[in-house]
PDB file of N, CA and C in Angstrom:
ATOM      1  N   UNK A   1     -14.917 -19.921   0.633  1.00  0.00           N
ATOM      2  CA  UNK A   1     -14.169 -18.741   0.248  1.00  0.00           C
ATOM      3  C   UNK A   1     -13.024 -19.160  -0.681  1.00  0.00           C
ATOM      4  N   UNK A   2     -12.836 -18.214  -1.813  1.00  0.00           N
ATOM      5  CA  UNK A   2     -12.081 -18.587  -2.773  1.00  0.00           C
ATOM      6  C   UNK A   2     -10.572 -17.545  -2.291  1.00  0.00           C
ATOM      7  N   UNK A   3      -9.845 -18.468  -1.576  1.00  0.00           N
ATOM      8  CA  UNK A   3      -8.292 -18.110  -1.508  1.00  0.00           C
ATOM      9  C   UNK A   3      -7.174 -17.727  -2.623  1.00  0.00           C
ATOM     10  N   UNK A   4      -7.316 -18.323  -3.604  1.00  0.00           N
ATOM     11  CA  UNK A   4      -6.666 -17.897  -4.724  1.00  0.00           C
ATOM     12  C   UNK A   4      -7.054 -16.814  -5.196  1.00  0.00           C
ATOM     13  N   UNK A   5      -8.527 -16.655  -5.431  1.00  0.00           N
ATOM     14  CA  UNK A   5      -9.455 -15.615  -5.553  1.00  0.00           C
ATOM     15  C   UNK A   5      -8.581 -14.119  -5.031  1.00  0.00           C
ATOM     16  N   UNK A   6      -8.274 -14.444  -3.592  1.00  0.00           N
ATOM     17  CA  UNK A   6      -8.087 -13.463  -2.796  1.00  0.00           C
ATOM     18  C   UNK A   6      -6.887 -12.907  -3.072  1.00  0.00           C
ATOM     19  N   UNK A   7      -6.346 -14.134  -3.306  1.00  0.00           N
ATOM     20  CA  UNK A   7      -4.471 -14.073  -3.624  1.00  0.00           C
ATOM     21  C   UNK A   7      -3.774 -13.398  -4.716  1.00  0.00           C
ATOM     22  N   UNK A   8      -5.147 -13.748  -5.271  1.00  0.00           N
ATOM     23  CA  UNK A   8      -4.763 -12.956  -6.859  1.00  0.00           C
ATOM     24  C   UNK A   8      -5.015 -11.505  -7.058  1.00  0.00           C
ATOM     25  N   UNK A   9      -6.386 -11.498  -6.413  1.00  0.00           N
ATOM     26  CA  UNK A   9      -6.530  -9.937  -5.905  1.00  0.00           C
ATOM     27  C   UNK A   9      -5.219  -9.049  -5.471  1.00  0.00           C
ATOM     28  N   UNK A  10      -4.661  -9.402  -4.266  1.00  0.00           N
ATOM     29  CA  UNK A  10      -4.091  -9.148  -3.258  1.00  0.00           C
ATOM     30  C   UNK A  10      -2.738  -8.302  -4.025  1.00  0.00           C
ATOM     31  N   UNK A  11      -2.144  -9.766  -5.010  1.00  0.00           N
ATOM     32  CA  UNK A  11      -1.120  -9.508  -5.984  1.00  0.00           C
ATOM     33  C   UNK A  11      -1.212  -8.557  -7.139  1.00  0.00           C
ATOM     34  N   UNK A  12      -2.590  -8.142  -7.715  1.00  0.00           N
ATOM     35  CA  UNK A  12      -2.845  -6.760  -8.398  1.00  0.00           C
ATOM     36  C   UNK A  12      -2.867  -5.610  -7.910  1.00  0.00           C
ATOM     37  N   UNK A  13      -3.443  -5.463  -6.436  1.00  0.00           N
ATOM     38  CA  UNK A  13      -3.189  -4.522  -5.353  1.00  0.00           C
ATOM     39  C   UNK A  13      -1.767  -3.895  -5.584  1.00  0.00           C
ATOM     40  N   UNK A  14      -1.019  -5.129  -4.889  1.00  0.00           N
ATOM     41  CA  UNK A  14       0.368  -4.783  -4.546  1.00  0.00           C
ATOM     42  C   UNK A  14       0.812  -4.447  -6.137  1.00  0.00           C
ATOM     43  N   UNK A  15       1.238  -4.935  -7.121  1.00  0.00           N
ATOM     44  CA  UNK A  15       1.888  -4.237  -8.138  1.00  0.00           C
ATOM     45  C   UNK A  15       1.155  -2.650  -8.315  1.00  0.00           C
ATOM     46  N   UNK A  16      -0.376  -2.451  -8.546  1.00  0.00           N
ATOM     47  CA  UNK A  16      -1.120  -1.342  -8.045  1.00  0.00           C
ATOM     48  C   UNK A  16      -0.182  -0.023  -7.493  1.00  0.00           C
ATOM     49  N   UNK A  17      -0.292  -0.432  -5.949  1.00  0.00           N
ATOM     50  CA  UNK A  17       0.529   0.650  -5.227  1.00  0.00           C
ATOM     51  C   UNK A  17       1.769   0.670  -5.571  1.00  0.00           C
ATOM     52  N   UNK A  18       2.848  -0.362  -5.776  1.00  0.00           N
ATOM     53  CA  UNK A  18       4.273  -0.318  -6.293  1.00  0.00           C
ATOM     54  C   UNK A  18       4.284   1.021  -7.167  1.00  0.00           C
ATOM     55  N   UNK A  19       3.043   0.439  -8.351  1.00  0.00           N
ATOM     56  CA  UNK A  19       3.815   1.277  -8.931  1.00  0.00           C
ATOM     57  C   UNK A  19       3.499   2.747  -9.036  1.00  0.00           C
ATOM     58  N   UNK A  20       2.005   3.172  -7.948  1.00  0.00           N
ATOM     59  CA  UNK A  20       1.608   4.131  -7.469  1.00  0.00           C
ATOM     60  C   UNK A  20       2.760   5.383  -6.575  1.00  0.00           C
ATOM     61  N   UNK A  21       3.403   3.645  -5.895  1.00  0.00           N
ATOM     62  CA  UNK A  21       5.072   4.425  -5.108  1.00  0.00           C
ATOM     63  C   UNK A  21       6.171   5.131  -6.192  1.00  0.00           C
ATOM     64  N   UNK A  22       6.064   4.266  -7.026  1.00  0.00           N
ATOM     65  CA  UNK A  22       7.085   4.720  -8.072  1.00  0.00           C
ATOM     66  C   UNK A  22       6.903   6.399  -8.563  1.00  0.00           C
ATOM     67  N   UNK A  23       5.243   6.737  -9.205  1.00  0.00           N
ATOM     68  CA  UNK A  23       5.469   7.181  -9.191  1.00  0.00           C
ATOM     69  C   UNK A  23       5.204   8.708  -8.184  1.00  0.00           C
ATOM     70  N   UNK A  24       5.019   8.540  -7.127  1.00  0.00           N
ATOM     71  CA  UNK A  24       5.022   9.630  -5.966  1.00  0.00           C
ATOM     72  C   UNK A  24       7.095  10.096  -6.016  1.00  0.00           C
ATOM     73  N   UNK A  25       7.704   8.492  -5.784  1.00  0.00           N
ATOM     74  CA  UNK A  25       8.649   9.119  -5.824  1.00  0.00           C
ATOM     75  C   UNK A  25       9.644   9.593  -7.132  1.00  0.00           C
ATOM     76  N   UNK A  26       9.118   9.297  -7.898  1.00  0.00           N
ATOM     77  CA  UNK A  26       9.725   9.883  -9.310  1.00  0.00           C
ATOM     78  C   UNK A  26       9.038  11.720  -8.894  1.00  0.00           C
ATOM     79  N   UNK A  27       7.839  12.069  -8.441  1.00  0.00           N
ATOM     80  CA  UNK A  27       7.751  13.297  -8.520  1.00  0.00           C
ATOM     81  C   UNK A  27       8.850  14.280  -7.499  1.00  0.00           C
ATOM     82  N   UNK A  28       9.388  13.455  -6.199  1.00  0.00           N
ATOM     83  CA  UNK A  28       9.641  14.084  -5.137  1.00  0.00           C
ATOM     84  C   UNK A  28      11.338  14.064  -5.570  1.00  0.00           C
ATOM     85  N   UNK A  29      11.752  13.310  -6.365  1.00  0.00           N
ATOM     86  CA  UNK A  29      13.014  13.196  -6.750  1.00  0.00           C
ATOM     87  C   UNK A  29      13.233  14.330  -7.959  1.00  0.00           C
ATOM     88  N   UNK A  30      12.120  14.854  -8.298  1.00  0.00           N
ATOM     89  CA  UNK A  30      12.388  15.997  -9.941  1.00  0.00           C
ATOM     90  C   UNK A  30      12.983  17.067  -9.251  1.00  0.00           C
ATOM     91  N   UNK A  31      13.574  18.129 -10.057  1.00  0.00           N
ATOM     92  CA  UNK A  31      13.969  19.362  -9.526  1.00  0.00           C
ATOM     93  C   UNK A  31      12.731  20.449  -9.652  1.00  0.00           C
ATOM     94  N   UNK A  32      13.327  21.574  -8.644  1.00  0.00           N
ATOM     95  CA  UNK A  32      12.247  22.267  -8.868  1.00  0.00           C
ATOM     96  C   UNK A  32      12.951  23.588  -9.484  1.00  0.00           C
ATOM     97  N   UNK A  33      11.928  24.713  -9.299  1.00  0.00           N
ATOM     98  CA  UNK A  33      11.804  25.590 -10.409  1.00  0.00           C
ATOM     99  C   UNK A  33      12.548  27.079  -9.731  1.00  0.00           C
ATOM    100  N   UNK A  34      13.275  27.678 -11.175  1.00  0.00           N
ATOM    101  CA  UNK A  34      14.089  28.727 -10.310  1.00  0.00           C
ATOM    102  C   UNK A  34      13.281  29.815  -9.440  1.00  0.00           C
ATOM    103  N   UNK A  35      12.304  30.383  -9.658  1.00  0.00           N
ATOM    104  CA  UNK A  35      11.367  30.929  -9.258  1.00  0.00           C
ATOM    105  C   UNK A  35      10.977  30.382  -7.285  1.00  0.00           C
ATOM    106  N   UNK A  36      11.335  31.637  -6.665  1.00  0.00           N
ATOM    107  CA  UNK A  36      10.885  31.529  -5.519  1.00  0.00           C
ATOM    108  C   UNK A  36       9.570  31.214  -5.124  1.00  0.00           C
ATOM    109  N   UNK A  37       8.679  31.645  -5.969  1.00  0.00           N
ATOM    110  CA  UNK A  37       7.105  31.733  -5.389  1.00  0.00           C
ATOM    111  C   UNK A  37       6.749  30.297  -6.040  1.00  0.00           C
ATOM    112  N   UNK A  38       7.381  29.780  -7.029  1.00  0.00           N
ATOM    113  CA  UNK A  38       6.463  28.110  -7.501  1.00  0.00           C
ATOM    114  C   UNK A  38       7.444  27.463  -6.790  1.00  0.00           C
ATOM    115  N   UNK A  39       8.779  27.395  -6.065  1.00  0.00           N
ATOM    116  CA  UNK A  39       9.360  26.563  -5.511  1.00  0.00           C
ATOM    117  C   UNK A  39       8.540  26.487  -3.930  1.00  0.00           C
ATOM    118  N   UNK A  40       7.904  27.416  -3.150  1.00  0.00           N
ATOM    119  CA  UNK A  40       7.173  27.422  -2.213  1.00  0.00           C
ATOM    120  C   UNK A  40       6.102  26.258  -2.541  1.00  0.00           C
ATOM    121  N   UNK A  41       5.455  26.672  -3.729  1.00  0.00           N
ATOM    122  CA  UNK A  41       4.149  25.717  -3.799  1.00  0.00           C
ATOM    123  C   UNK A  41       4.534  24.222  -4.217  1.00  0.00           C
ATOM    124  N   UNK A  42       5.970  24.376  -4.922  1.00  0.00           N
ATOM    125  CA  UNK A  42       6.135  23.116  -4.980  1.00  0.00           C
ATOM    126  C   UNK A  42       6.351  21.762  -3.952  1.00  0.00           C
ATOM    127  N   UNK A  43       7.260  22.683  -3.060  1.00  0.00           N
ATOM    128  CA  UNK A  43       7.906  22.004  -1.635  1.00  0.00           C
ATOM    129  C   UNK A  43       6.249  22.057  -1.048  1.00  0.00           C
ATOM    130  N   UNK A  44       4.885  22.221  -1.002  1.00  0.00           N
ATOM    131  CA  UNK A  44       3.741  22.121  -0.244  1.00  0.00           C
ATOM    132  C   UNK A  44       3.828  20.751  -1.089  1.00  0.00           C
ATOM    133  N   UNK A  45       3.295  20.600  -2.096  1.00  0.00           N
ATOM    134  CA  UNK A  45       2.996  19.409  -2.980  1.00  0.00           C
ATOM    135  C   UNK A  45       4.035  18.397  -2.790  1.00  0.00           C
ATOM    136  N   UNK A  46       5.529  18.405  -2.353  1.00  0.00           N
ATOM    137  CA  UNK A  46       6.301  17.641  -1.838  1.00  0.00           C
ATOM    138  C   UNK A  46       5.908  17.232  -0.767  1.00  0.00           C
ATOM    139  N   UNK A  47       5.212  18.053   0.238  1.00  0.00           N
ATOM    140  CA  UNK A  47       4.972  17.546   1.720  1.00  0.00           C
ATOM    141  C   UNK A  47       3.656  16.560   1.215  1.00  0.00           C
ATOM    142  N   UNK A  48       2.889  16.621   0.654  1.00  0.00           N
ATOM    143  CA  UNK A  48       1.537  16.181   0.559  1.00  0.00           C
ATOM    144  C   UNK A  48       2.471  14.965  -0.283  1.00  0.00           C
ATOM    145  N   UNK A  49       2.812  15.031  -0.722  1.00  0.00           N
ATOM    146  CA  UNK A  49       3.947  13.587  -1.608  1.00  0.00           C
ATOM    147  C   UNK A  49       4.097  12.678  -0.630  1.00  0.00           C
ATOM    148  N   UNK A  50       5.127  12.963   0.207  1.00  0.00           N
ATOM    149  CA  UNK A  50       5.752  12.548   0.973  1.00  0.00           C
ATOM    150  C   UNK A  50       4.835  11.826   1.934  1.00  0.00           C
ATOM    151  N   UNK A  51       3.361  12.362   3.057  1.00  0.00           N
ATOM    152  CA  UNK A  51       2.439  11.791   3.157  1.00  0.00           C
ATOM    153  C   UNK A  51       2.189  10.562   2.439  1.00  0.00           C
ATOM    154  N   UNK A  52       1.567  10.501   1.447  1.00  0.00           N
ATOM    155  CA  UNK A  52       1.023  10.255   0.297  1.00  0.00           C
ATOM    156  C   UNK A  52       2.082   8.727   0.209  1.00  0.00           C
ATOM    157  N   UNK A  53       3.008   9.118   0.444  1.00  0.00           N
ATOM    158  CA  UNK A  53       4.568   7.619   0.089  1.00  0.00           C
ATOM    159  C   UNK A  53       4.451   6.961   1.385  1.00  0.00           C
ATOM    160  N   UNK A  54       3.879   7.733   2.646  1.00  0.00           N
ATOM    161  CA  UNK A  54       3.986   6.656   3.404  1.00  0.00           C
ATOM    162  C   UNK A  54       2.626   6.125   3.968  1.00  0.00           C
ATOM    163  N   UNK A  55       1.859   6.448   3.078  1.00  0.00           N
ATOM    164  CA  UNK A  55       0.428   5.501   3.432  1.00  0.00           C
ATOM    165  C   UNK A  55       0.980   5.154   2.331  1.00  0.00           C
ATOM    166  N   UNK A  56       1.216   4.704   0.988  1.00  0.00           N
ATOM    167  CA  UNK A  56       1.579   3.961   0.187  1.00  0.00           C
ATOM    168  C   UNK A  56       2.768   2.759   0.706  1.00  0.00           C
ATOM    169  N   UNK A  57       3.310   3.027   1.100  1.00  0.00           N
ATOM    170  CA  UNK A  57       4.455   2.214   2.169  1.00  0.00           C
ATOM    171  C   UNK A  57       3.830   1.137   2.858  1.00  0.00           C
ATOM    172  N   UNK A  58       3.106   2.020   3.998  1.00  0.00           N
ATOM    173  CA  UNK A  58       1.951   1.234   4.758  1.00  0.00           C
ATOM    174  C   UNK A  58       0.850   0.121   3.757  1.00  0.00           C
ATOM    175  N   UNK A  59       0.600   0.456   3.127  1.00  0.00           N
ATOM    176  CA  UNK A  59      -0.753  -0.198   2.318  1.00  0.00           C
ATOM    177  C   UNK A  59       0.200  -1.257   1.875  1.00  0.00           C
ATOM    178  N   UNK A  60       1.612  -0.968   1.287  1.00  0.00           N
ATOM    179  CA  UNK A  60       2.390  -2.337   0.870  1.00  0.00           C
ATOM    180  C   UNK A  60       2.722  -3.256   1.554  1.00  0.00           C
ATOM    181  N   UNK A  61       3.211  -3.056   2.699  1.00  0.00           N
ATOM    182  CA  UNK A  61       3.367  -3.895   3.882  1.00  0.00           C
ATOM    183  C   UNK A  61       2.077  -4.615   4.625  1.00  0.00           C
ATOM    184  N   UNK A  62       0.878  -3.789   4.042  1.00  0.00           N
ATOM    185  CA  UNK A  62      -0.113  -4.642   4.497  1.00  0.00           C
ATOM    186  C   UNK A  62      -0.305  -5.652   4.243  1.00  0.00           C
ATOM    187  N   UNK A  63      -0.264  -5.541   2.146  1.00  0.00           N
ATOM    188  CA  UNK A  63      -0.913  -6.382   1.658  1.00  0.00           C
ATOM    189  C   UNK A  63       0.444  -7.563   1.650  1.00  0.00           C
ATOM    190  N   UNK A  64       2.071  -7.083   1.860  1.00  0.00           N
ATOM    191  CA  UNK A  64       2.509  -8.627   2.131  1.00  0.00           C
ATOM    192  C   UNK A  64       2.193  -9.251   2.838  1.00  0.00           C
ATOM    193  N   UNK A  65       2.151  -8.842   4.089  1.00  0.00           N
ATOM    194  CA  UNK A  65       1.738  -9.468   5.385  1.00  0.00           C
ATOM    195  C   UNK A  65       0.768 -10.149   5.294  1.00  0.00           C
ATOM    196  N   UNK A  66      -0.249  -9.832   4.401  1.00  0.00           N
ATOM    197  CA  UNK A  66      -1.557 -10.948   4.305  1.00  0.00           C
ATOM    198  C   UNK A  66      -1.244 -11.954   3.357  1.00  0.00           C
ATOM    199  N   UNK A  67      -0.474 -11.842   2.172  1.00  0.00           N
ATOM    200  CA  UNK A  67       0.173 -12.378   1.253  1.00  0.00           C
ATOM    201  C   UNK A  67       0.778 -13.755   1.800  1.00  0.00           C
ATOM    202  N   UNK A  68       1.764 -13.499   2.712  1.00  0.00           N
ATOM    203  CA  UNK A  68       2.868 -14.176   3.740  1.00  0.00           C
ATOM    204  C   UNK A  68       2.022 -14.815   4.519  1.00  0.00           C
ATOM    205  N   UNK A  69       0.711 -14.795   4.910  1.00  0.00           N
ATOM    206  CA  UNK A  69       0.133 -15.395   5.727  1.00  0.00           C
ATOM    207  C   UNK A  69      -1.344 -15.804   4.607  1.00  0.00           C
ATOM    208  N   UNK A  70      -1.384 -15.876   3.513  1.00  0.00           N
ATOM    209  CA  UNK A  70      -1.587 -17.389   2.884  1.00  0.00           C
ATOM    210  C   UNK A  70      -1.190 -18.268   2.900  1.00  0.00           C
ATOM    211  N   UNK A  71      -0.153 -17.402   2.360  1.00  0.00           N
ATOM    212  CA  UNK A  71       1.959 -18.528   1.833  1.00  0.00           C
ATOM    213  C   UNK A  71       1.799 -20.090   3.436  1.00  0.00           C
ATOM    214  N   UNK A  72       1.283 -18.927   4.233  1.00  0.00           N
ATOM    215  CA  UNK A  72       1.556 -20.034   5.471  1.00  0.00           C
ATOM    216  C   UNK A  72       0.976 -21.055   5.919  1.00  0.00           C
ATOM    217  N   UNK A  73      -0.524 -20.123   5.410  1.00  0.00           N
ATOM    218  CA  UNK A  73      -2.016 -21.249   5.654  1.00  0.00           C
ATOM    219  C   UNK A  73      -2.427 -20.402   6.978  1.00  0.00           C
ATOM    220  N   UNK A  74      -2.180 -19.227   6.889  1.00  0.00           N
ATOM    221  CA  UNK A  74      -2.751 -18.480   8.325  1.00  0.00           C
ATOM    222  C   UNK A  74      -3.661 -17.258   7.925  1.00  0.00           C
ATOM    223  N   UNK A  75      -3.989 -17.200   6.822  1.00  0.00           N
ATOM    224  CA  UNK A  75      -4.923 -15.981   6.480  1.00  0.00           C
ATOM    225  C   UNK A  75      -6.247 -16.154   6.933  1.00  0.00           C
ATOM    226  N   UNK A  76      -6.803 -17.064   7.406  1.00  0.00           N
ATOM    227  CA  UNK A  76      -7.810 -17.363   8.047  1.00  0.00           C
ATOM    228  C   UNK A  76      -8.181 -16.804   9.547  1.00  0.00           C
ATOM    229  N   UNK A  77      -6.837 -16.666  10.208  1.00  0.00           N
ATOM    230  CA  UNK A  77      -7.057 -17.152  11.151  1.00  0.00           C
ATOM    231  C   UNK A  77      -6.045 -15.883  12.134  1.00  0.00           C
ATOM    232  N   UNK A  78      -6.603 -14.789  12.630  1.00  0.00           N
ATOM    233  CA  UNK A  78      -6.661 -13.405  13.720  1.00  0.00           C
ATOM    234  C   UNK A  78      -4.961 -13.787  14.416  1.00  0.00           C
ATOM    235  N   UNK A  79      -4.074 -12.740  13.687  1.00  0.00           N
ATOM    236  CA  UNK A  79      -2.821 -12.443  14.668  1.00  0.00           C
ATOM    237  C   UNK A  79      -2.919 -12.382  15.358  1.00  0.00           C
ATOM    238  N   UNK A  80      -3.930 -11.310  16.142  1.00  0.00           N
ATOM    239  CA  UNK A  80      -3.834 -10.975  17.462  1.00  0.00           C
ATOM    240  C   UNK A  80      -4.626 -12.006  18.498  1.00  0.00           C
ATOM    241  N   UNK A  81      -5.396 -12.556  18.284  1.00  0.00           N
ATOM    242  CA  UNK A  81      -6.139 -13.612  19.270  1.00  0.00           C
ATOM    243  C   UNK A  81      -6.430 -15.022  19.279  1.00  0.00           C
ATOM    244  N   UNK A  82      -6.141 -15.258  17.986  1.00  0.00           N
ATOM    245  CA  UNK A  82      -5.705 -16.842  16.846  1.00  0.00           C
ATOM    246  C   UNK A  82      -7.209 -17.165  16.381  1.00  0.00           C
ATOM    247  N   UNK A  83      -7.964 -16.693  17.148  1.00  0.00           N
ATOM    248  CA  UNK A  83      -9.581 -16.810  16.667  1.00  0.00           C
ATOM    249  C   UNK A  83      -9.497 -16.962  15.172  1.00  0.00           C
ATOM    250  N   UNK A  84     -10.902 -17.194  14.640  1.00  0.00           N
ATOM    251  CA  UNK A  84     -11.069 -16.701  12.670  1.00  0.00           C
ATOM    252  C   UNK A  84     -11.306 -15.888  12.734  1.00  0.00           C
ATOM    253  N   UNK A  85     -11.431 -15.907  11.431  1.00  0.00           N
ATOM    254  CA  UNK A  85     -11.714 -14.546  11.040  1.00  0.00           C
ATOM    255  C   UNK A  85     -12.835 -14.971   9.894  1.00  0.00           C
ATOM    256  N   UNK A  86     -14.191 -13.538   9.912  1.00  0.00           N
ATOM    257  CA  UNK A  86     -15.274 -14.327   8.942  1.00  0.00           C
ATOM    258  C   UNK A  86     -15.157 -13.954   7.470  1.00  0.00           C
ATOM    259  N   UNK A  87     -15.193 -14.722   6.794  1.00  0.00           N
ATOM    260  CA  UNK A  87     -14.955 -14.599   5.285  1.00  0.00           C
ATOM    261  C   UNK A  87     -15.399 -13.194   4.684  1.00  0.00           C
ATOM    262  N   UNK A  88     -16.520 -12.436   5.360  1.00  0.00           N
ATOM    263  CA  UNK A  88     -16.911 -11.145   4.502  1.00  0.00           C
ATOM    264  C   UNK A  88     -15.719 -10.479   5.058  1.00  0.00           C
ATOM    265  N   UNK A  89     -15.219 -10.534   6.325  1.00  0.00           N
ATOM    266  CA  UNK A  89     -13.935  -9.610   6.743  1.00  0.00           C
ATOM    267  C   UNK A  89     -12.432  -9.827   5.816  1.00  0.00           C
ATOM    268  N   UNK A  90     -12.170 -11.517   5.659  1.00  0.00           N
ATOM    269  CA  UNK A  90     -11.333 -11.852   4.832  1.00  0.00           C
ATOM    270  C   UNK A  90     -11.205 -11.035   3.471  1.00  0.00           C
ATOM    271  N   UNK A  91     -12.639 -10.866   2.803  1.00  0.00           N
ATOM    272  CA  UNK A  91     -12.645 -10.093   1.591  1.00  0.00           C
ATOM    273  C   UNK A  91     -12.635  -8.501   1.498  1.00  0.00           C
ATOM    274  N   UNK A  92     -12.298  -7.951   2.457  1.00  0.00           N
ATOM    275  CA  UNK A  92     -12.001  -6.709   3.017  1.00  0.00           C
ATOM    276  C   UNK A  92     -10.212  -6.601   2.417  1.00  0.00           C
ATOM    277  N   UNK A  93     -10.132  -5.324   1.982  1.00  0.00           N
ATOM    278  CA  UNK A  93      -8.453  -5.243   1.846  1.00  0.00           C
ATOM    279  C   UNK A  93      -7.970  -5.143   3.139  1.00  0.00           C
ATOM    280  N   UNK A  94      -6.570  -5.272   3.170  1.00  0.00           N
ATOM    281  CA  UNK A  94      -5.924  -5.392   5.090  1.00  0.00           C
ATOM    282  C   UNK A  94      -5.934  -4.117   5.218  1.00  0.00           C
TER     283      UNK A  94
END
């Protein structure tokens, strides 16, 4: 299994979502509109934003965590039970 391979992946991911975060929150930070009836639909599309930022959140913290555990020499090898882990799973995003 090609680790760098993975690493490098991992590191296009993460800039990926960064800047996927960026822009969710560039939308949730705009103003909205004087109009009562598009400020309703807007604040819906804020909620679905807001969602949206924290599986983006989540997905970032994934991929450090697997990142951080190259860095270590532990990406191989199951947090939770220390077992391995098998290379087609390794090539799975976290």
């Amino acid at each position: 299994m090609d680790i760098k391979k993975i690493k490098t992946e991992l590191r296009d991911k993460l800039e990926e979502e960064i800047r996927r975060l960026e822009g969710i929150e560039a939308r949730l930070r705009g103003s909205h509109s004087a109009s009562f009836s598009e400020q309703a639909e807007e604040r819906e599309e804020d909620e679905v934003d807001e969602r949206l930022e924290e599986a983006v959140i989540h997905e970032i913290e994934m991929i450090k965590g697997a990142l951080e555990r190259i860095e270590a020499g532990a990406y191989q090898t199951c947090a939770a039970c220390g077992g391995g882990i098998s290379a087609k799973r390794l090539q799975a995003p976290p």
